[in-house]
Protein backbone atom coordinates (compact mmCIF):
# COMPACT_ATOMS: atom_id res chain seq x y z
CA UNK A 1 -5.91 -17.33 24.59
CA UNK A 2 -3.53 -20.57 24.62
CA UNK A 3 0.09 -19.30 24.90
CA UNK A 4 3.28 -21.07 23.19
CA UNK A 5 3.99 -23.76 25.65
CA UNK A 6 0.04 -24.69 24.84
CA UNK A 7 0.85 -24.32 21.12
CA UNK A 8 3.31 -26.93 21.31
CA UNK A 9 6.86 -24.88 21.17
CA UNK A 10 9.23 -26.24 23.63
CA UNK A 11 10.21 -24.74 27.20
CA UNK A 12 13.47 -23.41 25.92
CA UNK A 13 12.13 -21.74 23.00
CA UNK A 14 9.17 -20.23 25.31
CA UNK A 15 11.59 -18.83 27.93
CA UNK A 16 13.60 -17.17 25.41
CA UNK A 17 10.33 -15.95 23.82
CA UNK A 18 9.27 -14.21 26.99
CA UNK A 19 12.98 -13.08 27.72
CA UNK A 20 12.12 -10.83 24.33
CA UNK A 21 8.90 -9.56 25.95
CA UNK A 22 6.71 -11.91 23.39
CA UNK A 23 4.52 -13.40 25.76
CA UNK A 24 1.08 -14.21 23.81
CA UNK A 25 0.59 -15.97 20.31
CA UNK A 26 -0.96 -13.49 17.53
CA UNK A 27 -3.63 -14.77 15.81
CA UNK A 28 -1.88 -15.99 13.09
CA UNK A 29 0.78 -17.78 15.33
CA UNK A 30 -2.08 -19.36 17.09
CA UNK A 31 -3.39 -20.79 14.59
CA UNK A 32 -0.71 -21.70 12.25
CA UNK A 33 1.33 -23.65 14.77
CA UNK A 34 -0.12 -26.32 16.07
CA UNK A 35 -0.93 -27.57 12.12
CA UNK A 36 3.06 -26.74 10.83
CA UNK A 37 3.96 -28.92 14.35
CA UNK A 38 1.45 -31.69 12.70
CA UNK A 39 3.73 -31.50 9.65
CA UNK A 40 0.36 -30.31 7.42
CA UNK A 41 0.64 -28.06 4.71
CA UNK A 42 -0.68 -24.53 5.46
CA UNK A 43 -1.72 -21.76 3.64
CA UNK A 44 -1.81 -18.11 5.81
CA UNK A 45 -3.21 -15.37 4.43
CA UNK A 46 -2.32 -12.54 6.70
CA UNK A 47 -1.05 -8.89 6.47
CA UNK A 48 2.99 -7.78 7.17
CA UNK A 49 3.17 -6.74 11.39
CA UNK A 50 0.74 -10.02 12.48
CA UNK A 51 3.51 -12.51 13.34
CA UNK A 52 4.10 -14.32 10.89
CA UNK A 53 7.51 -14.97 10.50
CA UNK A 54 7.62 -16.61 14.24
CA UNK A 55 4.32 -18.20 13.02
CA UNK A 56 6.99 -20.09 10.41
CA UNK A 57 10.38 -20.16 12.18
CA UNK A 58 9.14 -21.57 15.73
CA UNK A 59 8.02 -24.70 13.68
CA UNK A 60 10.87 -25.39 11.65
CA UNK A 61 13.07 -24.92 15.01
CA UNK A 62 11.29 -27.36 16.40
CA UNK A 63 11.42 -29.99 13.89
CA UNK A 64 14.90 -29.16 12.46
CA UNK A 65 17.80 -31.69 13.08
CA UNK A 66 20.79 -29.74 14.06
CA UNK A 67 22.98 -32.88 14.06
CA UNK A 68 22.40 -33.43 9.88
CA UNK A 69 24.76 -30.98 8.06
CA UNK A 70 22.08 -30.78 5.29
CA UNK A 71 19.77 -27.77 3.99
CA UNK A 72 16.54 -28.97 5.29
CA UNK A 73 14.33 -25.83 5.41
CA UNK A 74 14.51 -23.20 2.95
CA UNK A 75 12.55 -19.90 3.21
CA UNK A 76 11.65 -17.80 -0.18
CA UNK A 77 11.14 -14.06 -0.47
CA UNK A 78 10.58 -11.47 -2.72
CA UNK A 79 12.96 -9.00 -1.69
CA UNK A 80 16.70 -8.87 -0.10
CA UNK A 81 15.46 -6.99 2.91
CA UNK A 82 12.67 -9.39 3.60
CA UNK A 83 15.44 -12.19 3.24
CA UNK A 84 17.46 -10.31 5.90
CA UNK A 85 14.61 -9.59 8.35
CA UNK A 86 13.81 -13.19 8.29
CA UNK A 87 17.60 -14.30 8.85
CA UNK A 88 18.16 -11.98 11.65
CA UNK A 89 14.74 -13.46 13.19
CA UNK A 90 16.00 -17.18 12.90
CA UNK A 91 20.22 -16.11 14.40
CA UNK A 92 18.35 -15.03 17.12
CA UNK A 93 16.31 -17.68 18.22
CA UNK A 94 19.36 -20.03 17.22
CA UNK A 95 22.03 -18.22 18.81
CA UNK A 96 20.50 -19.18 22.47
CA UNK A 97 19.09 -22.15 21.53
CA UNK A 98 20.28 -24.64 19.19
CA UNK A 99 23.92 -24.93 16.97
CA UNK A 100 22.24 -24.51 13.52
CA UNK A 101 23.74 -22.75 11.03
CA UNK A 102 21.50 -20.03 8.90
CA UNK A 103 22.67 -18.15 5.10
CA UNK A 104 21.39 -15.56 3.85
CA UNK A 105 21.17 -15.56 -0.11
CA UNK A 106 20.43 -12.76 -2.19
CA UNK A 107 21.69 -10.42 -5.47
CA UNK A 108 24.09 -7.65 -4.75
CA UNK A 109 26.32 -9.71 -2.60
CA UNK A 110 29.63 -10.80 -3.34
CA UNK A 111 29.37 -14.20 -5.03
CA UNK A 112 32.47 -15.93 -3.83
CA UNK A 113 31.86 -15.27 -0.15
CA UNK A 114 28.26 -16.86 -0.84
CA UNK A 115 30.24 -19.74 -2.08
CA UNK A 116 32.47 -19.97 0.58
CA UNK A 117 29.52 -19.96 3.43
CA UNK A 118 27.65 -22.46 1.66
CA UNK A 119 30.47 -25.26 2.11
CA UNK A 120 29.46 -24.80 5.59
CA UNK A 121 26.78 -27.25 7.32
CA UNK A 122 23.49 -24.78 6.58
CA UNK A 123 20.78 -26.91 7.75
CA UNK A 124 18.23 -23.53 6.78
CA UNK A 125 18.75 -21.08 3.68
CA UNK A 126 16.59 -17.72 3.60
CA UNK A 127 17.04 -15.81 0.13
CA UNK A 128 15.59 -14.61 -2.97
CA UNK A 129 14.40 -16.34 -6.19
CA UNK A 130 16.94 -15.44 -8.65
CA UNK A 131 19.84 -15.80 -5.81
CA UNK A 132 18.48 -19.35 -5.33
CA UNK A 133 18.33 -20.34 -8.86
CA UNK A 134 21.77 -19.23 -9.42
CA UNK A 135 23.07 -21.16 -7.09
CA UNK A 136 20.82 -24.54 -7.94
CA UNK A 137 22.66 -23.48 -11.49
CA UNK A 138 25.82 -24.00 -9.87
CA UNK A 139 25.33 -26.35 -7.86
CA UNK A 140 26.39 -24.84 -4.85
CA UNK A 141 22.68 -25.24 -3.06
CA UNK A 142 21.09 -28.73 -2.94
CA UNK A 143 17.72 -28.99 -2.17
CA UNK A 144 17.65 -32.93 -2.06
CA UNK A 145 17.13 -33.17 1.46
CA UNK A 146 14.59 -30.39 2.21
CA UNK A 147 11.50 -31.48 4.50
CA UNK A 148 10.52 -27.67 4.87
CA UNK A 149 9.57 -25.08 2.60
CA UNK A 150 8.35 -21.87 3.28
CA UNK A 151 7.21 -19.18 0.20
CA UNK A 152 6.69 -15.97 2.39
CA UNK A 153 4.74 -13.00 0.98
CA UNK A 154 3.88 -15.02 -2.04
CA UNK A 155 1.67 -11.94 -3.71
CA UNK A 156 4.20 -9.65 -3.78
CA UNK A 157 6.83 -12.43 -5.80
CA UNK A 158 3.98 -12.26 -8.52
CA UNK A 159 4.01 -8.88 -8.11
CA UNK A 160 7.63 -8.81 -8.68
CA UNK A 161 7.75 -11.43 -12.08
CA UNK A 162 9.33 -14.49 -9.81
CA UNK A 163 6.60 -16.76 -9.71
CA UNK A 164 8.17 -19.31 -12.89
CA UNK A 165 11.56 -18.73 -10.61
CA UNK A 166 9.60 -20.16 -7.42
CA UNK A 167 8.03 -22.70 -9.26
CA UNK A 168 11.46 -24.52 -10.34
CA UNK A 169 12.41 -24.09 -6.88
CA UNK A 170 9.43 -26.05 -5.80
CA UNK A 171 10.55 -28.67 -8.11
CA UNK A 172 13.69 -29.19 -7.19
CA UNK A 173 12.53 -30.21 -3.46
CA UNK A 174 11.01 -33.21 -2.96
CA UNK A 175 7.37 -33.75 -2.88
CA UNK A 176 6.95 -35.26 0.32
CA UNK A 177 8.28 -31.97 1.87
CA UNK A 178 5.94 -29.90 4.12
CA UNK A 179 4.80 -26.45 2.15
CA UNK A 180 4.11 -23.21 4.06
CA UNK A 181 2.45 -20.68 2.25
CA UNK A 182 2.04 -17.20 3.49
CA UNK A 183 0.47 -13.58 1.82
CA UNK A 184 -1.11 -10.71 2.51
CA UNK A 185 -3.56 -11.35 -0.96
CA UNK A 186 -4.61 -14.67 -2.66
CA UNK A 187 -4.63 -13.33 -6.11
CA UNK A 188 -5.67 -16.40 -8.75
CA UNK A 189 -1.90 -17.52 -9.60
CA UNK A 190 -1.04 -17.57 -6.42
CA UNK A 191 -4.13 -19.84 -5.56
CA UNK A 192 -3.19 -22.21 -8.56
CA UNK A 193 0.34 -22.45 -7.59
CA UNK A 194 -1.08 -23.55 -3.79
CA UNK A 195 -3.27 -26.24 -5.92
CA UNK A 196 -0.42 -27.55 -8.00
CA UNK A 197 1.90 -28.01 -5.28
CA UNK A 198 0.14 -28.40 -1.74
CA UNK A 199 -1.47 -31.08 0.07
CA UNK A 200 -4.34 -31.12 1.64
CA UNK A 201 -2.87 -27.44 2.90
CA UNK A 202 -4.90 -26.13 5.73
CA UNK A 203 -6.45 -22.38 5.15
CA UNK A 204 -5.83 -19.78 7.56
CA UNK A 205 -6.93 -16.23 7.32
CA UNK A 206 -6.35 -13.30 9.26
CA UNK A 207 -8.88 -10.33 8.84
CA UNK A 208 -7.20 -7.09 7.79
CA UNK A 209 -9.26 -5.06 10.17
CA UNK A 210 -7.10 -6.69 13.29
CA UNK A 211 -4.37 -5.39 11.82
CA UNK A 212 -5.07 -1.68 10.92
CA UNK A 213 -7.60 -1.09 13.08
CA UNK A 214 -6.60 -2.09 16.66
CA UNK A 215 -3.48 -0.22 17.63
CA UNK A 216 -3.14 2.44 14.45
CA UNK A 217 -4.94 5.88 14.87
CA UNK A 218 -5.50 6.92 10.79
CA UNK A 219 -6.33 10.19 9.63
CA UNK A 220 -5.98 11.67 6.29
CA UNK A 221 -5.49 14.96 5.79
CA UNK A 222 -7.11 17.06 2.76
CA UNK A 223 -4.56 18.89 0.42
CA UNK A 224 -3.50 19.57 -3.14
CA UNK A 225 0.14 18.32 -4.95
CA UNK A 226 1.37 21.37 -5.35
CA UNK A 227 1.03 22.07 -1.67
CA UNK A 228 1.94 19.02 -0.33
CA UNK A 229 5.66 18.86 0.46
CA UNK A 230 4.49 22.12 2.90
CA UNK A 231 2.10 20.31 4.35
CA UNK A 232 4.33 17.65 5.25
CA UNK A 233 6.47 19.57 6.82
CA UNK A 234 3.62 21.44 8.88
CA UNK A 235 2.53 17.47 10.01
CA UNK A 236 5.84 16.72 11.08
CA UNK A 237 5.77 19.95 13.03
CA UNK A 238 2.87 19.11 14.40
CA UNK A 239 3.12 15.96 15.11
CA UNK A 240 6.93 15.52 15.98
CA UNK A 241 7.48 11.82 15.28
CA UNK A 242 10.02 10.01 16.75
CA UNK A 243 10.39 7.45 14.13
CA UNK A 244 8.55 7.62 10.99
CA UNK A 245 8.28 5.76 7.20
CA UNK A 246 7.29 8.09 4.37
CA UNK A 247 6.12 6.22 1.64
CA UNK A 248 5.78 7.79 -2.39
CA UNK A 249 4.86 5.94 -5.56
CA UNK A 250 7.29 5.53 -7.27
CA UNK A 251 11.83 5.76 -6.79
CA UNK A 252 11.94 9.49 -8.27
CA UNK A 253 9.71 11.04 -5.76
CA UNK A 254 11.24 9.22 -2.92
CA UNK A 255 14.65 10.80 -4.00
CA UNK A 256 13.21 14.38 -4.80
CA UNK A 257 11.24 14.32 -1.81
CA UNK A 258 13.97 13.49 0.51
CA UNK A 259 16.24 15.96 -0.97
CA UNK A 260 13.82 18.53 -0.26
CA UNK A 261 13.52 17.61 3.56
CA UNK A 262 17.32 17.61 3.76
CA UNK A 263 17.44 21.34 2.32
CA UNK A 264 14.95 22.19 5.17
CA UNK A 265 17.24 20.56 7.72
CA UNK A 266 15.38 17.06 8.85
CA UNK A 267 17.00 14.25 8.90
CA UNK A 268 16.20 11.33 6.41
CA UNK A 269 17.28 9.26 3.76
CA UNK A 270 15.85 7.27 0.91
CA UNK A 271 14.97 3.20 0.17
CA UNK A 272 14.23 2.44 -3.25
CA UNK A 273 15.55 -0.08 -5.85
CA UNK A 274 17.63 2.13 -7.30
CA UNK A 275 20.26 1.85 -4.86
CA UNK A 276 22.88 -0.53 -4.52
CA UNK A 277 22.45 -3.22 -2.02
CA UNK A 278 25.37 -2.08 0.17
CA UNK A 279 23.69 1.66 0.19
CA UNK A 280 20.37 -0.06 1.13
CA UNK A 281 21.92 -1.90 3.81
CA UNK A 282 23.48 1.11 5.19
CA UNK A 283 20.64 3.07 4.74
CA UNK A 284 18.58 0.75 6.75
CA UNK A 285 21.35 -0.08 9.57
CA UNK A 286 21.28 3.85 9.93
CA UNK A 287 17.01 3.78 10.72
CA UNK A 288 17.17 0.96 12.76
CA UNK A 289 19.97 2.89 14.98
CA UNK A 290 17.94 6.05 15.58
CA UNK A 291 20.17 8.07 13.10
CA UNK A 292 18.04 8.43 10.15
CA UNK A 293 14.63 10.00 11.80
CA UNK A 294 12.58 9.99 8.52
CA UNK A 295 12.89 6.90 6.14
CA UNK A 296 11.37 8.06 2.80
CA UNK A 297 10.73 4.92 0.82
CA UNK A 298 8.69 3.16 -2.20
CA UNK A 299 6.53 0.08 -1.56
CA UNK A 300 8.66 -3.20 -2.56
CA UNK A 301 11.97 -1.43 -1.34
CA UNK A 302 10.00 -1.38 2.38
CA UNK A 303 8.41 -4.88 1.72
CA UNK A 304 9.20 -6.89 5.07
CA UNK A 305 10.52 -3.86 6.86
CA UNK A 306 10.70 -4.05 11.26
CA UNK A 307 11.69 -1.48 12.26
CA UNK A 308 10.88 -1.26 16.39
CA UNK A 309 9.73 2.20 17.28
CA UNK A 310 8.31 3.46 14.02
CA UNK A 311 5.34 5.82 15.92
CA UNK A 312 4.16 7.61 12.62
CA UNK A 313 3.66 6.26 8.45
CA UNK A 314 3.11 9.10 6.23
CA UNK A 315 1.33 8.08 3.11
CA UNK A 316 2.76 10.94 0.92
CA UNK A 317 1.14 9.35 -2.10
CA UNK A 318 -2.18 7.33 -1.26
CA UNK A 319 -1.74 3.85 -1.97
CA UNK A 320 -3.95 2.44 -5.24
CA UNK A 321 -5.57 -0.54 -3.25
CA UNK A 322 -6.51 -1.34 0.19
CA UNK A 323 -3.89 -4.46 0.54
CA UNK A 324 -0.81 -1.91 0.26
CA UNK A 325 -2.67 0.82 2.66
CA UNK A 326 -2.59 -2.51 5.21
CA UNK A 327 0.94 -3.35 4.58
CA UNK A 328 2.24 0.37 4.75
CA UNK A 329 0.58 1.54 8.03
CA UNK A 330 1.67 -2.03 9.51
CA UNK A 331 5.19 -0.47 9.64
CA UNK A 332 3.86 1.08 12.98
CA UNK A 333 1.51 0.12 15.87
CA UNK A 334 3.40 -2.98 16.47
CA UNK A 335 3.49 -5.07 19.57
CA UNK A 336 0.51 -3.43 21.38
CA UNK A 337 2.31 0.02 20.85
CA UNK A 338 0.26 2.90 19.32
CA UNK A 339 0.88 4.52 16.16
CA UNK A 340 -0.36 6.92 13.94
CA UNK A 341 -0.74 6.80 10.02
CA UNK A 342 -1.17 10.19 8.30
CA UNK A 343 -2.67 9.97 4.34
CA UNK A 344 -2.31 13.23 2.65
CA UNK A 345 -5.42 13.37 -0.10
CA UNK A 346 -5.20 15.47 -3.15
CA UNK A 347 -9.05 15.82 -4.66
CA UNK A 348 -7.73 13.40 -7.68
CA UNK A 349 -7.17 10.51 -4.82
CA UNK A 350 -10.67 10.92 -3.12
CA UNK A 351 -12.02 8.05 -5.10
CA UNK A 352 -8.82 5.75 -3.63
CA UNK A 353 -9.70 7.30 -0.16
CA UNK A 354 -13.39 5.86 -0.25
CA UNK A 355 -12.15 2.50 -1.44
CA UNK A 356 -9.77 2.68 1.62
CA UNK A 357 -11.91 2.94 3.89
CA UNK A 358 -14.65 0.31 2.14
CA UNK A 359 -11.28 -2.05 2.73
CA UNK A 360 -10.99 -1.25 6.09
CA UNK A 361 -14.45 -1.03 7.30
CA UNK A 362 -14.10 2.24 8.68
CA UNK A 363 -14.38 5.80 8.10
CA UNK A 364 -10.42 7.61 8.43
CA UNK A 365 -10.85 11.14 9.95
CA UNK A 366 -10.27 14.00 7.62
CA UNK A 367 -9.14 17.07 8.50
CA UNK A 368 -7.35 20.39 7.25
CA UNK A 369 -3.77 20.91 6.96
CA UNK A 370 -3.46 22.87 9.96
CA UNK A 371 -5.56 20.23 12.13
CA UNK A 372 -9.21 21.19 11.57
CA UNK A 373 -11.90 18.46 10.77
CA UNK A 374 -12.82 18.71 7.40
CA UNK A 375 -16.06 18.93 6.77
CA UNK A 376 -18.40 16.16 4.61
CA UNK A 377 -18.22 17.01 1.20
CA UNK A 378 -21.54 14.91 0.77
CA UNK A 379 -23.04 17.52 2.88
CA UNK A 380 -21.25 20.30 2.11
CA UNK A 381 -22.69 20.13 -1.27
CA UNK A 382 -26.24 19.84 -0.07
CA UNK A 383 -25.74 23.00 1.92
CA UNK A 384 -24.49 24.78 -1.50
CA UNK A 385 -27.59 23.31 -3.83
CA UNK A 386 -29.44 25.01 -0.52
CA UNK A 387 -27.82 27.77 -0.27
CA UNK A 388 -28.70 28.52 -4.38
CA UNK A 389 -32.19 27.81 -3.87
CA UNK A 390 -32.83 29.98 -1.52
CA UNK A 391 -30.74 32.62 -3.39
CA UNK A 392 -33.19 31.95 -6.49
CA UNK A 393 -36.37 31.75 -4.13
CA UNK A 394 -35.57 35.65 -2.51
CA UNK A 395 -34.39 36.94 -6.03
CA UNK A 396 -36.78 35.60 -8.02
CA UNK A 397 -39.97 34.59 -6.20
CA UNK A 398 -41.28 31.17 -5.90
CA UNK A 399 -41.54 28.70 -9.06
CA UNK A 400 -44.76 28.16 -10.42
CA UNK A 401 -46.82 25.25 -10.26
CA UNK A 402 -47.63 23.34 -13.41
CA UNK A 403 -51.36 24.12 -12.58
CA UNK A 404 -50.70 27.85 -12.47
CA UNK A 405 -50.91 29.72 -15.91
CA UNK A 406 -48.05 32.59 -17.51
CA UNK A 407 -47.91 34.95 -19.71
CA UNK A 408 -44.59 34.51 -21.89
CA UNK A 409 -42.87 38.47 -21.62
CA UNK A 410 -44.45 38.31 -17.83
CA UNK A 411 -41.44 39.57 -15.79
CA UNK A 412 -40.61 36.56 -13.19
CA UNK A 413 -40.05 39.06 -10.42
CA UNK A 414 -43.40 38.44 -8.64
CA UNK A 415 -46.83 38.38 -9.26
CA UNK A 416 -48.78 41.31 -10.86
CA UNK A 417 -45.14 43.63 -10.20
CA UNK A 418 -44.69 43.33 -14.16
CA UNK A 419 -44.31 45.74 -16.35
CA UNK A 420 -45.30 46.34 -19.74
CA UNK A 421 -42.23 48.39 -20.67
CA UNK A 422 -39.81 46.02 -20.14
CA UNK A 423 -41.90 43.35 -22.30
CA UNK A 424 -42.37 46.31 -25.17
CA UNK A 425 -39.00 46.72 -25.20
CA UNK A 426 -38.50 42.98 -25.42
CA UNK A 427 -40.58 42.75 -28.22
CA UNK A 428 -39.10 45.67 -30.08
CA UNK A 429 -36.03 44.14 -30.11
CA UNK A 430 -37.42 40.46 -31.33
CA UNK A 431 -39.01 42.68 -34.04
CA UNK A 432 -36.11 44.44 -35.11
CA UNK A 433 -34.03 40.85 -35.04
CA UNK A 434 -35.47 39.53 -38.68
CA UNK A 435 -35.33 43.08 -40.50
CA UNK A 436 -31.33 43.08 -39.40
CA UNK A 437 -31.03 39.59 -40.53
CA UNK A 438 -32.63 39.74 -43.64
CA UNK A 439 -30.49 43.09 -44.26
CA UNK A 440 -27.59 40.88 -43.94
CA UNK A 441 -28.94 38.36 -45.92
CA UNK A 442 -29.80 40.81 -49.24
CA UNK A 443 -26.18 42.25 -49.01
CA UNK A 444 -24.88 38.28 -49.13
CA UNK A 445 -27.16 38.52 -51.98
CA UNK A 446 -25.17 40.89 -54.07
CA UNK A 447 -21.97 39.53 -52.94
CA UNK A 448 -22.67 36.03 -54.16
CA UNK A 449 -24.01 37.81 -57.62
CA UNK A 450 -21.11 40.36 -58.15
CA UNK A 451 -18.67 36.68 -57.24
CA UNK A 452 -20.48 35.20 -59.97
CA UNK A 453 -20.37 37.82 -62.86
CA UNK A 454 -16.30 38.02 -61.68
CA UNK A 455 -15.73 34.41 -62.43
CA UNK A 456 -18.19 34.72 -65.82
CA UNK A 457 -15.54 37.30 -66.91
CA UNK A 458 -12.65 35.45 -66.01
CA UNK A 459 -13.71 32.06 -68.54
């Protein structure tokens, strides 16, 4: 494996790399580089927890000109956190390296000190779509002079409604800037929007299975709704994480799930789009500093979340496709640490397991709430259907071929062990079946004849 100073990133940048521990290239770093260094266009296609923000950043350091007090890379994403991740990613590297200045941009801050920054020298912007257009709207953010765009985690801004938002921002660069494309899924819009606006863009693609398979342990453990906040706490007993994500469906059961872990004394709090964005900020300052222990949170609200030291991800509710299974357990198992992600299965979500796992290319082990391997239910049903055969072989006797004749009234409790009482009685009561019947049917009779005669009297 080449490593950065092979890639092309400069001396200074590798020594502060390895001062970090990052030593090696990922994949996607690897192979991403050396073409953004070439100024071509790429497209990545490659989960959260593979790189991929260094695979965009080390480029643009490289290339940037801190001595033009201009906005000459700007970096889109889909949600304020994401924005901040990336941010706090680039100070870093910049901070020991280079004077370039880097702003943040993104809804829920306050406006004026936006304004205020951005009559400083930002040479690279990081924010969201709607932040961006408001401020191309006022004319506070110029994008005349940008050479680099980047559109990270394009799937989940079509996920999100910003993709007409993106495209205007596109259009307001000019076209002989370099585009970097990156997402976890290359869903058809997406795919257009890289025709309409790329050139020549070179196509990389990481596989999922490098992602969830190498460092993650994944196990999925069998339960019911109405038992599963218990078993979640039994799993965290069991398992005593030292830093884990819980993800639910939807905001609600985020917030009535952690309220129910607070009444039994653990220690978490909630991320969903519900809250303000100083509360999320808080929220997520408080994870990152070891005093939250359990971050309960919904899918976009975690979108681009690094968090170092995340050992466990709890799928509370399964995830309905394979792409967010990949980006949820990615929270953990990072930098050739191990990590576990727990799935807990109601029988509605065994469908969505099997798909899983089709995704992934693996089976996930199954097991009991309190630890035990659950058993195949493929097999366990063939046991059953055995099982009832036999019962019906010992009670009943062997079936009879098609070549073998019987008498109908024969008793099916062996051969020549029949009885004729049993088949008299049979018969008598066949016999007496019509006469009751046709009793009924003679008292009907008169009924329907005395009706009649009423409503003759009544004209």
């Amino acid at each position: 494996m080449q490593n950065f100073l092979q890639l092309g990133i400069s001396e200074e940048i590798n020594n502060f790399l390895k001062e970090n521990g990052i030593f090696k290239p990922t994949p996607i770093q690897q192979q991403a580089i050396p073409h953004l260094l070439e100024g071509k266009d790429v497209i990545g296609k490659a989960q959260t927890g593979t790189g991929k923000t260094l695979a965009f950043v080390l480029p643009i350091l490289e290339k940037i000109d801190p001595d033009k007090p201009e906005i000459q890379a700007i970096i889109v994403t889909p949600t304020r956190e994401l924005a901040l991740q990336v941010t706090s990613e680039v100070k870093k590297l910049v901070a020991k390296i280079q004077k370039l200045n880097v702003l943040a941009v993104y809804g829920g801050q306050d406006v004026e000190k936006q304004l205020h920054k951005l009559k400083g020298n930002n040479q690279i912007i990081v924010g969201t779509p709607g932040r961006i257009i408001d401020h191309l709207g006022r004319g506070t953010i110029k994008l005349t002079n940008v050479s680099m765009l980047v559109l990270d985690e394009a799937d989940q801004m079509l996920h999100i409604g910003f993709l007409s938002e993106v495209e205007e921002i596109i259009q307001r660069t000019p076209s002989s800037r370099q585009t970097m494309l990156f997402s976890a899924t290359m869903p058809q819009q997406v795919r257009s929007l890289a025709n309409r606006y790329m050139r020549k863009p070179e196509d990389i693609r990481v596989k999922d299975t490098e992602v969830t398979v190498k460092d993650i342990k994944q196990i999925a453990i069998e339960t019911t709704d109405r038992a599963k906040e218990d078993a979640l706490v039994s799993t965290i007993e069991k398992y005593r994480p030292f830093l884990a994500i819980i993800f639910c469906r939807t905001k609600r059961r985020a917030s009535k799930l952690n309220e129910a872990l607070r009444e039994k004394g653990l220690n978490s709090d909630e991320l969903h789009g519900d809250l303000s964005q100083a509360k999320r900020e808080q929220v997520m300052k408080r994870f990152r500093e070891l005093k939250v222990q359990f971050l309960i949170a919904t899918d976009v609200a975690a979108r681009g979340l690094d968090v170092e030291g995340v050992t466990h991800v709890v799928n509370y509710d399964i995830p309905q496709d394979v792409e967010s299974y990949v980006h949820r357990i990615g929270r953990t198992g990072r930098a050739g640490e191990k990590g576990l992600a727990i799935t807990f299965v109601a029988p509605k979500d065994r469908v969505a397991l099997n798909q899983i796992e089709k995704g992934i290319n693996m089976p996930i082990k199954k097991q009991n709430v309190d630890g035990h391997v659950a058993e195949d239910r493929s097999k366990k049903t063939k046991k059953v259907n055995q099982k009832r055969n036999n019962n019906d072989e010992g009670k009943f006797g062997k079936k009879e071929n098609k070549g073998q004749k019987g008498r109908r009234g024969e008793s099916r409790r062996g051969e020549g062990r029949a009885s004729s009482k049993p088949s008299e009685k049979r018969n008598k009561v066949k016999a007496g079946k019509p006469a009751k019947f046709a009793k009924k049917s003679s008292n009907s009779n008169k009924r329907g004849a005395n009706q009649k005669q009423k409503k003759n009297s009544y004209r």
